[in-house]
Structures are given as structure tokens and as C-alpha cells.
PDB file of N, CA and C in Angstrom:
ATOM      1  N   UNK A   1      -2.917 -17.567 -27.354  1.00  0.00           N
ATOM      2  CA  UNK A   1      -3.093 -18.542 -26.298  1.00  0.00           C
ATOM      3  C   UNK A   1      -3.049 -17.874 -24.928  1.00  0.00           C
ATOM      4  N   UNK A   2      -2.048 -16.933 -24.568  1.00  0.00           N
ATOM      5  CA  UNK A   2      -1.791 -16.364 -23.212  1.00  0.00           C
ATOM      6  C   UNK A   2      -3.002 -15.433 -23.082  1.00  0.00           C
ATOM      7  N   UNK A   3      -3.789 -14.925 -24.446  1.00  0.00           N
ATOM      8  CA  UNK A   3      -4.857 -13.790 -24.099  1.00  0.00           C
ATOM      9  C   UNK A   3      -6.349 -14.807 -23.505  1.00  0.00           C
ATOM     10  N   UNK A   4      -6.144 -15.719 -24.023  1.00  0.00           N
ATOM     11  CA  UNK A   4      -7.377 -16.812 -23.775  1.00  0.00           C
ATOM     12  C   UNK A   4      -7.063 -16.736 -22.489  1.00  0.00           C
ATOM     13  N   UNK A   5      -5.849 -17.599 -22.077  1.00  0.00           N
ATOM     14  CA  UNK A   5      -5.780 -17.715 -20.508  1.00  0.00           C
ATOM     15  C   UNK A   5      -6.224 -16.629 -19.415  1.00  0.00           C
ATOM     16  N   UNK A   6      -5.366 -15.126 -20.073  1.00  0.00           N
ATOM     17  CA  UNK A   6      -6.251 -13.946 -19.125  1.00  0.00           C
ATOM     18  C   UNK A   6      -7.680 -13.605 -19.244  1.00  0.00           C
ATOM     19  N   UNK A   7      -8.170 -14.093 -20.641  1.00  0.00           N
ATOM     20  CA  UNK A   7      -9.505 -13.965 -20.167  1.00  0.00           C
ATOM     21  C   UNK A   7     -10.404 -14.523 -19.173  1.00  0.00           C
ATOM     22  N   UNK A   8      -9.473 -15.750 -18.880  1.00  0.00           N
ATOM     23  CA  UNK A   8     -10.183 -17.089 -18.075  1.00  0.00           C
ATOM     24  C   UNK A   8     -10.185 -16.963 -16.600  1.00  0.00           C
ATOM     25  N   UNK A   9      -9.017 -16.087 -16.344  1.00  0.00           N
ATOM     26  CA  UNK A   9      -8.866 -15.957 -14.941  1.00  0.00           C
ATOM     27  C   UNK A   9      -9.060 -14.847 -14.856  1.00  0.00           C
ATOM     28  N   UNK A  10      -9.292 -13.696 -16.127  1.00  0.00           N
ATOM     29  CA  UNK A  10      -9.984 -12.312 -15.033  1.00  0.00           C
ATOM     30  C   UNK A  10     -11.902 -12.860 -14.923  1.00  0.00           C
ATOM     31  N   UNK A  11     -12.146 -13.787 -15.722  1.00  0.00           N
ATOM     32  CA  UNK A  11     -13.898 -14.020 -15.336  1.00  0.00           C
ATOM     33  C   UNK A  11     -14.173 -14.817 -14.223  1.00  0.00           C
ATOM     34  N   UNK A  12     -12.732 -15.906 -14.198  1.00  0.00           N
ATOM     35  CA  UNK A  12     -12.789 -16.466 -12.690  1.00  0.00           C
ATOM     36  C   UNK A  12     -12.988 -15.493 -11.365  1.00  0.00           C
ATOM     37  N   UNK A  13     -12.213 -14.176 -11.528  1.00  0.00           N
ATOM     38  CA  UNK A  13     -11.198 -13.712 -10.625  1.00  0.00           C
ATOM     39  C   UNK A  13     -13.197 -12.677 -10.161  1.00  0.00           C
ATOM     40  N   UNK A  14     -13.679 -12.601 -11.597  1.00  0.00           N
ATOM     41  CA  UNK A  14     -14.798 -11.578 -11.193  1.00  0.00           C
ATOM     42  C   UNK A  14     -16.018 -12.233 -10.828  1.00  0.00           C
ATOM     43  N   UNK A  15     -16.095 -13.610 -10.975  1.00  0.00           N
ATOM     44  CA  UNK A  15     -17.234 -14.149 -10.413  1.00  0.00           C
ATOM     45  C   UNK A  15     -17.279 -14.736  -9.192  1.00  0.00           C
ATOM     46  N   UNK A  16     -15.631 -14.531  -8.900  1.00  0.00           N
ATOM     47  CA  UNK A  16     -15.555 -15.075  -7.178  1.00  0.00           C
ATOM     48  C   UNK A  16     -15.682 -13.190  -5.858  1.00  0.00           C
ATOM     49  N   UNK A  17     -15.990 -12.384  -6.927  1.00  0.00           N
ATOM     50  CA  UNK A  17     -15.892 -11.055  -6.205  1.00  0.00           C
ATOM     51  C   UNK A  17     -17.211 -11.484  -5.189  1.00  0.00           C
ATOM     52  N   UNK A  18     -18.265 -11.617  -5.676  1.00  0.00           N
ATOM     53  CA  UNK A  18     -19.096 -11.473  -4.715  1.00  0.00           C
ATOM     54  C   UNK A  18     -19.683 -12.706  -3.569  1.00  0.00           C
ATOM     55  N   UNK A  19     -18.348 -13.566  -3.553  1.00  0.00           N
ATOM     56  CA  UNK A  19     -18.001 -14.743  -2.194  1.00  0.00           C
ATOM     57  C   UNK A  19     -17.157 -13.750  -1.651  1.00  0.00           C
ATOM     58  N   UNK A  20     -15.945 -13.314  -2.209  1.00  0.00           N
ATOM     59  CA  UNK A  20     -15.294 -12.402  -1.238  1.00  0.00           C
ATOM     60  C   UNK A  20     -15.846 -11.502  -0.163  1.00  0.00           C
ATOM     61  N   UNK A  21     -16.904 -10.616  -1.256  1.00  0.00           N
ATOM     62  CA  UNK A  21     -17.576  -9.326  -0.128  1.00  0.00           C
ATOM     63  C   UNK A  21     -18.231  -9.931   0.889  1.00  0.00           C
ATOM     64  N   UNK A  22     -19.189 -11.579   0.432  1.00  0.00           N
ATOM     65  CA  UNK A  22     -19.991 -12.065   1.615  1.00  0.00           C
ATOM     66  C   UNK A  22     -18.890 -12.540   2.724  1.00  0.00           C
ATOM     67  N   UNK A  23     -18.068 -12.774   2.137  1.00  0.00           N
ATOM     68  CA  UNK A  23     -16.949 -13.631   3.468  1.00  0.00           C
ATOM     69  C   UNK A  23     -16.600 -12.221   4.421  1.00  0.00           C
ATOM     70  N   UNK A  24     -16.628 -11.006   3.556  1.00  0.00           N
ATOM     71  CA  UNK A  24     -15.631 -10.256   4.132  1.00  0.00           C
ATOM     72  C   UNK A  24     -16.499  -9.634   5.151  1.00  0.00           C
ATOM     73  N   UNK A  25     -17.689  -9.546   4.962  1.00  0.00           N
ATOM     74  CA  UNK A  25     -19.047  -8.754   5.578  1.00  0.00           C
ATOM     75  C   UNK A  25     -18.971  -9.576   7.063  1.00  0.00           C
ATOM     76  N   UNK A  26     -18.935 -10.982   6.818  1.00  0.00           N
ATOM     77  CA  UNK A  26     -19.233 -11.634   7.735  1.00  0.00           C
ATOM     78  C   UNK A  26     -18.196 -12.054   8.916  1.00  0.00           C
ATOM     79  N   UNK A  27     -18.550 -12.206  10.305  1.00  0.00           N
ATOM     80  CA  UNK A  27     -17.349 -13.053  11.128  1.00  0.00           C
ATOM     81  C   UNK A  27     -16.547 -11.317  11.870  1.00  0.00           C
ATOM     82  N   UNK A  28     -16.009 -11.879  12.702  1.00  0.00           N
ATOM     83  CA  UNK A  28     -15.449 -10.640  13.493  1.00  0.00           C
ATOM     84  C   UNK A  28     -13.949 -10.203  12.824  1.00  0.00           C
ATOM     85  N   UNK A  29     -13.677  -9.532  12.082  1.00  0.00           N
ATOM     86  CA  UNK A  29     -12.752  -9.344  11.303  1.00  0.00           C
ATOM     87  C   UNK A  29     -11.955  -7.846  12.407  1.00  0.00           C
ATOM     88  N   UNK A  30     -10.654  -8.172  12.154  1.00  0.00           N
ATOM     89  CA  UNK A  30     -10.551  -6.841  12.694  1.00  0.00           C
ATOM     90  C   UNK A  30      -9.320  -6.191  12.304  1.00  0.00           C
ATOM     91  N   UNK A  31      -8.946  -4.972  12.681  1.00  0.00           N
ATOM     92  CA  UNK A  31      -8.063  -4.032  11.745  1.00  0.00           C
ATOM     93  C   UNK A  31      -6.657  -4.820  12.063  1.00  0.00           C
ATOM     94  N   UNK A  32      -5.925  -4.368  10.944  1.00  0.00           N
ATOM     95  CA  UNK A  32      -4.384  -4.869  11.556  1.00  0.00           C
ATOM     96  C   UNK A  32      -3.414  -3.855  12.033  1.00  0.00           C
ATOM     97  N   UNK A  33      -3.008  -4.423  12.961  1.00  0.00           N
ATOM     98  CA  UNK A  33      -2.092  -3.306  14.078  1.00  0.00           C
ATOM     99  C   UNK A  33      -1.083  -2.866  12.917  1.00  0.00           C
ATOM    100  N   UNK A  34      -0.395  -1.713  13.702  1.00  0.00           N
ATOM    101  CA  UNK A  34       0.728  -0.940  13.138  1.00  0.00           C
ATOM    102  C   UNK A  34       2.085  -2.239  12.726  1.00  0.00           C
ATOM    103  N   UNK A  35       2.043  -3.045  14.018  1.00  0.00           N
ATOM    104  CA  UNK A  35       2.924  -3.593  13.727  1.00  0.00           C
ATOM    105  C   UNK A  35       2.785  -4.926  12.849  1.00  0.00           C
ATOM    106  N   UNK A  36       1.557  -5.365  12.797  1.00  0.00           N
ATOM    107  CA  UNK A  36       1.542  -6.152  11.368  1.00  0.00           C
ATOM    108  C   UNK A  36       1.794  -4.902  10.195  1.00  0.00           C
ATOM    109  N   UNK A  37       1.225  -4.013  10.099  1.00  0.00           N
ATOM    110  CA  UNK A  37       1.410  -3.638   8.494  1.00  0.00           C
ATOM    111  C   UNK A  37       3.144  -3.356   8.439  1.00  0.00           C
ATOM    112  N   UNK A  38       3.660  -3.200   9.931  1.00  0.00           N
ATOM    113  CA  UNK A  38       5.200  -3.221   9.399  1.00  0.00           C
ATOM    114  C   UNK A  38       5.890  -4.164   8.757  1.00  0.00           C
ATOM    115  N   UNK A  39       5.407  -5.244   9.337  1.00  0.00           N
ATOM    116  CA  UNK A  39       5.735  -7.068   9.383  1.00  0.00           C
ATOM    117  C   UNK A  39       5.420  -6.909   7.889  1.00  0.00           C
ATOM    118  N   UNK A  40       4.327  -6.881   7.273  1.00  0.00           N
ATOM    119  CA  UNK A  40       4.233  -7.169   5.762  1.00  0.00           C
ATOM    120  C   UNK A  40       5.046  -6.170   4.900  1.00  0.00           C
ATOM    121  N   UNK A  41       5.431  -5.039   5.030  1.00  0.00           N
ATOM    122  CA  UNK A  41       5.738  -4.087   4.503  1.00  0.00           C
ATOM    123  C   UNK A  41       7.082  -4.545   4.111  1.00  0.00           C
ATOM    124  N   UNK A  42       7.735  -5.288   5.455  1.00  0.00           N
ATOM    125  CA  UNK A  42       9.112  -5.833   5.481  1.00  0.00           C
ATOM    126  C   UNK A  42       9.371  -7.123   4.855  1.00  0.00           C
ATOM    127  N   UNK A  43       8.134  -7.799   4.800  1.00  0.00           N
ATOM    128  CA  UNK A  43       8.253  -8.877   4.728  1.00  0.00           C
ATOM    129  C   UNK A  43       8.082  -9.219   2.730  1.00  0.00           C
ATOM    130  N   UNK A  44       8.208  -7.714   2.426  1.00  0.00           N
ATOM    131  CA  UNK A  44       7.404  -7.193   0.622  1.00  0.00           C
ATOM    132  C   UNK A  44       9.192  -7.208   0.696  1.00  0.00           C
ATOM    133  N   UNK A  45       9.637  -6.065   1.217  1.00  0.00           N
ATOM    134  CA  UNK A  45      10.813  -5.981   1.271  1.00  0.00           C
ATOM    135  C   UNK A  45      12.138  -6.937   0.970  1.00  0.00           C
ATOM    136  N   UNK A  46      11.897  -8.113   1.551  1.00  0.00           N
ATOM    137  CA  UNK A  46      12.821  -8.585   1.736  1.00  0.00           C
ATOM    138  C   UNK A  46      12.323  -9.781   0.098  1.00  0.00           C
ATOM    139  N   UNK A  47      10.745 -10.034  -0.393  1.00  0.00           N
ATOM    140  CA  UNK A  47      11.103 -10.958  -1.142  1.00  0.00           C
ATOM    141  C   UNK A  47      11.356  -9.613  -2.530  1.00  0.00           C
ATOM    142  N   UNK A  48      11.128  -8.745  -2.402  1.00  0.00           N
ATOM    143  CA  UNK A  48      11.989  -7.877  -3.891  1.00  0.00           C
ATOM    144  C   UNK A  48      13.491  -8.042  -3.948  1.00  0.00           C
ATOM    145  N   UNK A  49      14.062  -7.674  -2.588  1.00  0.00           N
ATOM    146  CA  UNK A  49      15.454  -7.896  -2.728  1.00  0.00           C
ATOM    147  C   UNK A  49      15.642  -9.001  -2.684  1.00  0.00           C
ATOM    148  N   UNK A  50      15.364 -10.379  -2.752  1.00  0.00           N
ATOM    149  CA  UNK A  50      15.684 -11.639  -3.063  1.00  0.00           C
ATOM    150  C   UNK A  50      15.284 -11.634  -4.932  1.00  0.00           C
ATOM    151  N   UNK A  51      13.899 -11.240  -4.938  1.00  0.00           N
ATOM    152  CA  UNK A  51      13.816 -11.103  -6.400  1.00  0.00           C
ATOM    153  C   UNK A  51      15.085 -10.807  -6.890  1.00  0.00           C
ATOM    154  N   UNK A  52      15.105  -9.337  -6.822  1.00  0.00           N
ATOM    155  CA  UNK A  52      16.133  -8.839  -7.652  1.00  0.00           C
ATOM    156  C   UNK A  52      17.358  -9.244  -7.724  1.00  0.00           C
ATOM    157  N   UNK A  53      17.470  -9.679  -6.739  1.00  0.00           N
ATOM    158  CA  UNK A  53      18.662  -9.933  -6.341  1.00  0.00           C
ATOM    159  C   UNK A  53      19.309 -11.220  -7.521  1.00  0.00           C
ATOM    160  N   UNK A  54      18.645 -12.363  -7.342  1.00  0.00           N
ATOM    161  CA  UNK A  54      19.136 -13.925  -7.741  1.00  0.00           C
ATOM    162  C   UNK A  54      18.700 -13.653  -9.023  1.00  0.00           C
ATOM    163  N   UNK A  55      17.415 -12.877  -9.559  1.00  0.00           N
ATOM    164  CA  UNK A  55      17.881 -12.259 -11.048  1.00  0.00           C
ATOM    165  C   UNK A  55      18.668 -11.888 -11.783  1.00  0.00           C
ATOM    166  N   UNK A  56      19.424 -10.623 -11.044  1.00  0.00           N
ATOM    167  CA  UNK A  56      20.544 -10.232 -11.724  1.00  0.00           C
ATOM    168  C   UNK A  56      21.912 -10.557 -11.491  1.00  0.00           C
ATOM    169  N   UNK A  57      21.847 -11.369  -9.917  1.00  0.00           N
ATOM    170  CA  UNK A  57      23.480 -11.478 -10.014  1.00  0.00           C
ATOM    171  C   UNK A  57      23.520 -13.272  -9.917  1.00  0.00           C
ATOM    172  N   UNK A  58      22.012 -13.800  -9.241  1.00  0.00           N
ATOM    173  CA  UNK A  58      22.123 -14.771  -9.439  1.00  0.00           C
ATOM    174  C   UNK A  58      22.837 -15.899  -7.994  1.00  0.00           C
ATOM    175  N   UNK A  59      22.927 -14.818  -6.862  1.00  0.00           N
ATOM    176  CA  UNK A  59      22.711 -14.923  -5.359  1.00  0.00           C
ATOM    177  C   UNK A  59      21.704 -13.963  -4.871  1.00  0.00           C
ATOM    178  N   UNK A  60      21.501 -13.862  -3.579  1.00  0.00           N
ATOM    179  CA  UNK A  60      20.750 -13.377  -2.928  1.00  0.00           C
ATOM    180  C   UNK A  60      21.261 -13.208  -1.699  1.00  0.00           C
ATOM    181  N   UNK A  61      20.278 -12.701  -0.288  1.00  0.00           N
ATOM    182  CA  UNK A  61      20.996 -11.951   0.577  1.00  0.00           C
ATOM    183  C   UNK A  61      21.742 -12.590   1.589  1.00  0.00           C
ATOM    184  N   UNK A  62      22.064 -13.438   1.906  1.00  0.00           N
ATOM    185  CA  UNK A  62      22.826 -14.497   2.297  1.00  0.00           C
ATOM    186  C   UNK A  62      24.524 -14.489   2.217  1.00  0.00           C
ATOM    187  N   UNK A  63      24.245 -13.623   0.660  1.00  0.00           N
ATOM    188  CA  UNK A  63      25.760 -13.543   0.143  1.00  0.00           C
ATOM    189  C   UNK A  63      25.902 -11.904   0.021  1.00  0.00           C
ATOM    190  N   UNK A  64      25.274 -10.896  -0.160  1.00  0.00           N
ATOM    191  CA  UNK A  64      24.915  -9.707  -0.132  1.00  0.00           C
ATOM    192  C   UNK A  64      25.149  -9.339   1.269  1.00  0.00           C
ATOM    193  N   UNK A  65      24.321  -9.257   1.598  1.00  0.00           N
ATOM    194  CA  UNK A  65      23.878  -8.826   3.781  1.00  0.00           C
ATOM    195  C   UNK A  65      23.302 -10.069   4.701  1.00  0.00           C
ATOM    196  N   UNK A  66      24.590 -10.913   4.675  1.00  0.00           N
ATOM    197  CA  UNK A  66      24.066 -11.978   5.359  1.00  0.00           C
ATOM    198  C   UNK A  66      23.569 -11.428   6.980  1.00  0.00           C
ATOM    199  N   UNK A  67      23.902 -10.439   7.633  1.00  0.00           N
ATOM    200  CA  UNK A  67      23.609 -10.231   8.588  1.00  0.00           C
ATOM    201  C   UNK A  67      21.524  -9.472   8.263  1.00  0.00           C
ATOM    202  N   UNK A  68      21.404  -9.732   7.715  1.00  0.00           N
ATOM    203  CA  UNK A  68      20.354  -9.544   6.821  1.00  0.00           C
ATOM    204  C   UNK A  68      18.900 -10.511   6.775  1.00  0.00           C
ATOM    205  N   UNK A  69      19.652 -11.775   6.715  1.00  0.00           N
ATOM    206  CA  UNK A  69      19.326 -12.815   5.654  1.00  0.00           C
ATOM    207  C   UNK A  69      18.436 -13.590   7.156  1.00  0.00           C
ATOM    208  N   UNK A  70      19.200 -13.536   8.580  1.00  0.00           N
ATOM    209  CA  UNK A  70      18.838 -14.345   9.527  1.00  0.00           C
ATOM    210  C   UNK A  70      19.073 -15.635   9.243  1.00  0.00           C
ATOM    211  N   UNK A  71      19.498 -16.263   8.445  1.00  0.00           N
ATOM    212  CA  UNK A  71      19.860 -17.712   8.386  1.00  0.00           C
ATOM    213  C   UNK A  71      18.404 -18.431   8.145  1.00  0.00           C
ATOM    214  N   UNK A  72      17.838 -17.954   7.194  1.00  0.00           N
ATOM    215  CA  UNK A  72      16.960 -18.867   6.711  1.00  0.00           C
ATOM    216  C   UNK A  72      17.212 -19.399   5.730  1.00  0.00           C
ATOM    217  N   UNK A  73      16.530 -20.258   5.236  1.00  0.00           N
ATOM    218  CA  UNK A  73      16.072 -21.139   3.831  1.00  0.00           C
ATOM    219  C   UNK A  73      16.545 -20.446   2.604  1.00  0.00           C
ATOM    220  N   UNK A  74      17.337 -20.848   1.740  1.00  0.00           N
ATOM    221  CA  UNK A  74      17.498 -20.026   0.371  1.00  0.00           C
ATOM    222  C   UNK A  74      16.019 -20.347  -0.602  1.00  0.00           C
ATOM    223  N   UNK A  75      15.920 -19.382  -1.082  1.00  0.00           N
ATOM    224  CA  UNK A  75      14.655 -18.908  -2.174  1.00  0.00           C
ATOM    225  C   UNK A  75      14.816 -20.995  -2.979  1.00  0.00           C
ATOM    226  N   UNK A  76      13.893 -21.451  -3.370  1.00  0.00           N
ATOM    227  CA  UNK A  76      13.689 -22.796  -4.336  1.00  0.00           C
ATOM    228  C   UNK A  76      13.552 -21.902  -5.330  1.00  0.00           C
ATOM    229  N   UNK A  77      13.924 -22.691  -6.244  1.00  0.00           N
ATOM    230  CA  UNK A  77      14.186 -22.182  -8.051  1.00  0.00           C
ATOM    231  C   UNK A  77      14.557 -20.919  -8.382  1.00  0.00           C
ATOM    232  N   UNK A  78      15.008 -20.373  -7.644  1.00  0.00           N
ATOM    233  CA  UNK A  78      15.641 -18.453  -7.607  1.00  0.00           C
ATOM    234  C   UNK A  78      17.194 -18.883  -8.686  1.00  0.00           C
ATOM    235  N   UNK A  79      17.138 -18.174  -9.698  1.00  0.00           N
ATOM    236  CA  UNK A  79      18.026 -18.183 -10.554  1.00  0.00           C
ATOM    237  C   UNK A  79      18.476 -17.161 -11.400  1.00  0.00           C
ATOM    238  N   UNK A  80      19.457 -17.202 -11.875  1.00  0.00           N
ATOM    239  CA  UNK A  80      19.997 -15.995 -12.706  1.00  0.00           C
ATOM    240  C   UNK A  80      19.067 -15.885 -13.810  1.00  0.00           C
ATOM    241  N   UNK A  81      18.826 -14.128 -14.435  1.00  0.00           N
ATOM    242  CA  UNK A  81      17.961 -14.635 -15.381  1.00  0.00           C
ATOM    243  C   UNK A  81      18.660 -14.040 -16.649  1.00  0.00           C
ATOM    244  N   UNK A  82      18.271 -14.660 -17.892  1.00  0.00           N
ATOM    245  CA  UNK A  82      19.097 -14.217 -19.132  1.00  0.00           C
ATOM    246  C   UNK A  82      18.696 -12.609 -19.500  1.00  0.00           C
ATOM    247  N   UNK A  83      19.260 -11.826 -19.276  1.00  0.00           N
ATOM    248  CA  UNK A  83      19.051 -10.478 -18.967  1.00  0.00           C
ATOM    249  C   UNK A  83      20.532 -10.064 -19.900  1.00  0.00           C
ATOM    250  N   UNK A  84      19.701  -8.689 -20.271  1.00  0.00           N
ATOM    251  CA  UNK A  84      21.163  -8.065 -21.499  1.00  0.00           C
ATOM    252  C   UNK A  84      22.080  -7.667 -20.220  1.00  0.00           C
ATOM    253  N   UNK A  85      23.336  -6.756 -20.673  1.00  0.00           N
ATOM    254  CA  UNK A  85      23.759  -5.955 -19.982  1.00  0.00           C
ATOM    255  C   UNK A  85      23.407  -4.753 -19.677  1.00  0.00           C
ATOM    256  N   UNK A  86      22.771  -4.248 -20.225  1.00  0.00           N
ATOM    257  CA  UNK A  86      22.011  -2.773 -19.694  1.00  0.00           C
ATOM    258  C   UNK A  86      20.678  -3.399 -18.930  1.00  0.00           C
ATOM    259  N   UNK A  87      19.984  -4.306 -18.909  1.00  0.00           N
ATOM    260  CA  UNK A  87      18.947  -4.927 -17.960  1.00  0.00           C
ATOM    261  C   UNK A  87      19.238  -5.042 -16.675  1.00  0.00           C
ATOM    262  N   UNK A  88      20.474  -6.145 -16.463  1.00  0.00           N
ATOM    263  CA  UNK A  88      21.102  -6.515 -15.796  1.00  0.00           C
ATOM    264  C   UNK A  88      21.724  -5.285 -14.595  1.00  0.00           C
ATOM    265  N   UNK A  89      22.228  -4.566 -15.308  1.00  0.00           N
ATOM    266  CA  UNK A  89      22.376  -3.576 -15.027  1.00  0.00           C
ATOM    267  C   UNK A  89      21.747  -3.084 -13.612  1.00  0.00           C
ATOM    268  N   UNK A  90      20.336  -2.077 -14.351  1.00  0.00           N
ATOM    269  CA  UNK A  90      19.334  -1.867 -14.353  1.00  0.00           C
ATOM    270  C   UNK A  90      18.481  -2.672 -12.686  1.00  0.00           C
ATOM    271  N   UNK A  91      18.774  -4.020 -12.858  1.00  0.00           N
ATOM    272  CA  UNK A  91      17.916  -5.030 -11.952  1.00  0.00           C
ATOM    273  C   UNK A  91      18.546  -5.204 -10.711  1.00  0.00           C
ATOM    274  N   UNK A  92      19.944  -4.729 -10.919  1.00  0.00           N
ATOM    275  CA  UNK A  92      21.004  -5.338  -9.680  1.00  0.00           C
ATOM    276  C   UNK A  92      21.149  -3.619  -8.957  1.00  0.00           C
ATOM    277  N   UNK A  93      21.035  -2.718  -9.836  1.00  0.00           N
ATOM    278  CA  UNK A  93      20.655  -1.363  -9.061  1.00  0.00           C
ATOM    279  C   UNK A  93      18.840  -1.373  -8.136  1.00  0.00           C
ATOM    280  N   UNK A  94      18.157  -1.980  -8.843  1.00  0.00           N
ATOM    281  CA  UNK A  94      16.922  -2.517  -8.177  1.00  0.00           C
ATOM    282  C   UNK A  94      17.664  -3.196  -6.901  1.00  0.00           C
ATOM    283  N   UNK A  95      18.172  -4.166  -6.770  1.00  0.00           N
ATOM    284  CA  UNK A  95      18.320  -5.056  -5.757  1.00  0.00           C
ATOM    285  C   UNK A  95      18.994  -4.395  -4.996  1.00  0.00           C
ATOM    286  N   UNK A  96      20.171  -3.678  -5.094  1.00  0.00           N
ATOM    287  CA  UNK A  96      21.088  -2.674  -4.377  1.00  0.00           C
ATOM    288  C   UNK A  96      20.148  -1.944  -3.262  1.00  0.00           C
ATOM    289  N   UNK A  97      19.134  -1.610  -3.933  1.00  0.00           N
ATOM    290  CA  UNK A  97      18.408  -0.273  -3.441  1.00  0.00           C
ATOM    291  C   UNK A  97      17.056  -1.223  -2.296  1.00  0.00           C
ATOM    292  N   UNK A  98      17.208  -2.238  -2.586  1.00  0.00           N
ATOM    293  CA  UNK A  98      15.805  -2.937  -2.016  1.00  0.00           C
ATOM    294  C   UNK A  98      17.041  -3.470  -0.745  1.00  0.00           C
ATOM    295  N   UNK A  99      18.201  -3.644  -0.360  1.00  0.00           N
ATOM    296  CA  UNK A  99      18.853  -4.174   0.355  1.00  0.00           C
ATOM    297  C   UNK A  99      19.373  -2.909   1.578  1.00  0.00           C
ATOM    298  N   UNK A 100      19.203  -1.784   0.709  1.00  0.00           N
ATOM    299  CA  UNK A 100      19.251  -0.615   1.162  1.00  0.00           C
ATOM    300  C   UNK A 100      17.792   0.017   1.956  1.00  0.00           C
ATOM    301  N   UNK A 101      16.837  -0.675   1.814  1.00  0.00           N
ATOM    302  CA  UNK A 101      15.868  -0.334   2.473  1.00  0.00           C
ATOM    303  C   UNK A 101      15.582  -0.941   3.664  1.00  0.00           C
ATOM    304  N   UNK A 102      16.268  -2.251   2.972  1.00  0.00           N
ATOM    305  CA  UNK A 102      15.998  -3.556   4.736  1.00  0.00           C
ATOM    306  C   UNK A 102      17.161  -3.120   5.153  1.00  0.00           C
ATOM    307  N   UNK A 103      18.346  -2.712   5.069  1.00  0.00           N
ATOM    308  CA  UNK A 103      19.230  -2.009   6.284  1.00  0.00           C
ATOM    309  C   UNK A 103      18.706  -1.044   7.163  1.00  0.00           C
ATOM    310  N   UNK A 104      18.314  -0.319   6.131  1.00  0.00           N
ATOM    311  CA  UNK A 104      17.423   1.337   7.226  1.00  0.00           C
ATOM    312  C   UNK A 104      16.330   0.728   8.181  1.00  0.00           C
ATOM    313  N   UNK A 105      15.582  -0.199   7.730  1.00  0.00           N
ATOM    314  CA  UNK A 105      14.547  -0.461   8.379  1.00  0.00           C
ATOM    315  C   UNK A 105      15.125  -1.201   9.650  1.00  0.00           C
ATOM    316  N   UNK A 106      16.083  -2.264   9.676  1.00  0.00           N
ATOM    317  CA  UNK A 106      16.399  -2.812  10.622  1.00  0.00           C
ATOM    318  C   UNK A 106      17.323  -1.798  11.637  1.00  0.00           C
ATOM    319  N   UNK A 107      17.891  -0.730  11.374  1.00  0.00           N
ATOM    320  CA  UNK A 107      18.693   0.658  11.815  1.00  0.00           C
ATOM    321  C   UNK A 107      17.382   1.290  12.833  1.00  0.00           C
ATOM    322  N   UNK A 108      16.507   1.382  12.183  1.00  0.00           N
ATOM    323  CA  UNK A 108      15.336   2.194  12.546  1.00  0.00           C
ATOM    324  C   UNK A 108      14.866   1.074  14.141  1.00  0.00           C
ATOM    325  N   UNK A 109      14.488  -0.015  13.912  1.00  0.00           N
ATOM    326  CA  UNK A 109      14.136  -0.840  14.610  1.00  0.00           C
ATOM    327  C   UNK A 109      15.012  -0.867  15.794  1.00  0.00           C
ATOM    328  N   UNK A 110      16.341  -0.883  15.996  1.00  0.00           N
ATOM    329  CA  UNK A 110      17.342  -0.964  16.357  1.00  0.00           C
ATOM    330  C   UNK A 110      17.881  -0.055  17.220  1.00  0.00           C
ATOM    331  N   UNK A 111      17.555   1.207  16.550  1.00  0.00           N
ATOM    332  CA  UNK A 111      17.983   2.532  16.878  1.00  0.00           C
ATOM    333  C   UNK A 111      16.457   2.727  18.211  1.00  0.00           C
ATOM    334  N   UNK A 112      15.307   2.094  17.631  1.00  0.00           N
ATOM    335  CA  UNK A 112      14.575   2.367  18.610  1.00  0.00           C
ATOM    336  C   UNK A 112      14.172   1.633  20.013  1.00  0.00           C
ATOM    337  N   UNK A 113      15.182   0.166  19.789  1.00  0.00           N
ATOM    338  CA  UNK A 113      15.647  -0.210  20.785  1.00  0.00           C
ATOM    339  C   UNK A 113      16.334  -0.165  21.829  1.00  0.00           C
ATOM    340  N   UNK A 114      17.058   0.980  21.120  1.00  0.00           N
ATOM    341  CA  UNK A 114      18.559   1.427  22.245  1.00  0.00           C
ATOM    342  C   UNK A 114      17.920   2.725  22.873  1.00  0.00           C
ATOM    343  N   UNK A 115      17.186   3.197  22.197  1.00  0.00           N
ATOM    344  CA  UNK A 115      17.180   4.767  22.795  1.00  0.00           C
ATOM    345  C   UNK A 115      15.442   5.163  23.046  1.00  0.00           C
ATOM    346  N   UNK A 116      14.733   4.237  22.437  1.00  0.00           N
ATOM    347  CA  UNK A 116      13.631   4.581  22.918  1.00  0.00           C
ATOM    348  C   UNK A 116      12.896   3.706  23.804  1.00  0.00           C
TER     349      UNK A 116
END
């Protein structure tokens, strides 16, 4: 049943390729600055460490690095997931390390506020 379904949406996915290229050809499109690709880069960032996060421990950064978190919205349907103990494990060292990246990054940002 699930192989039917991928067949369905990779023929969807390939017969909409060539609306894409015409859309993309067309209209004044233009590059994205440095500081958007930071914005998304961060913005990848922060939903892995929410991923990982409410996966394995089943909070997220709010309760982790609330100075972090900015006081937004908690994740809808973000939940613990039934994960062994060596998974678990495994997922919350993922999240560790993704919480560890949005610190540096906001350090970096920060650091180049004060001094540059």
C-alpha cells in the first residue's frame, strides 16, 4: 500500500517539474542575500532541535535553552516518541548537539554585535 502511494506522488512530483522550470524561468526572481540563507539555515536549526528534542525527551527548547526558545508558540502535536533505550539515547545526543549549534550561532551573532 505505502509503495503504491510513492509511486503516486513521485509521478505527481515529475509531471509538475516542467510548471516549475516555466514558473522559475519567468518573472524577476532574484538571488537571496547572505542574510536570508542565514535566516533559513537557522531557522533548519532550530526545527531539528525541536524535532529531536520532544522525540526523545519529550520537551523542547523552552525547557532546554529557554533563553533560546524567544518565547514563542510550543511545536502542535510534538510528542515523545516510543523509542528503545539505545534510540533514545542516540536522538537526545542528536538534540544536545542541534541546541549546541543554535548557541554558537547566536554567540557568533552576538559576538559580532559587540565588537564588530
Amino acid at each position: 500500500m505505502a509503495v503504491h502511494h510513492i509511486r503516486i506522488i513521485s509521478v505527481l512530483l515529475i509531471a509538475s517539474l516542467p510548471f516549475t522550470i516555466a514558473i522559475e524561468g519567468k518573472g524577476n526572481s532574484s538571488e537571496p542575500s547572505d542574510a536570508d540563507r542565514i535566516e533559513f539555515a537557522l531557522n533548519l536549526e532550530y526545527l531539528e532541535a525541536e524535532f529531536f528534542l520532544y522525540g526523545a525527551l519529550g520537551y523542547g527548547l523552552d525547557v532546554v535553552a529557554p533563553e533560546l526558545a524567544g518565547g514563542g508558540p510550543a511545536p502542535i502535536g510534538a510528542q515523545l516518541a516510543a523509542l528503545s533505550p539505545l534510540v533514545r539515547d542516540l536522538i537526545s545526543q542528536f538534540a544536545y548537539q542541534e541546541v549546541g549549534h543554535l548557541r554558537f550561532i547566536h554567540y557568533l551573532f552576538t559576538f559580532e554585535d559587540i565588537f564588530i
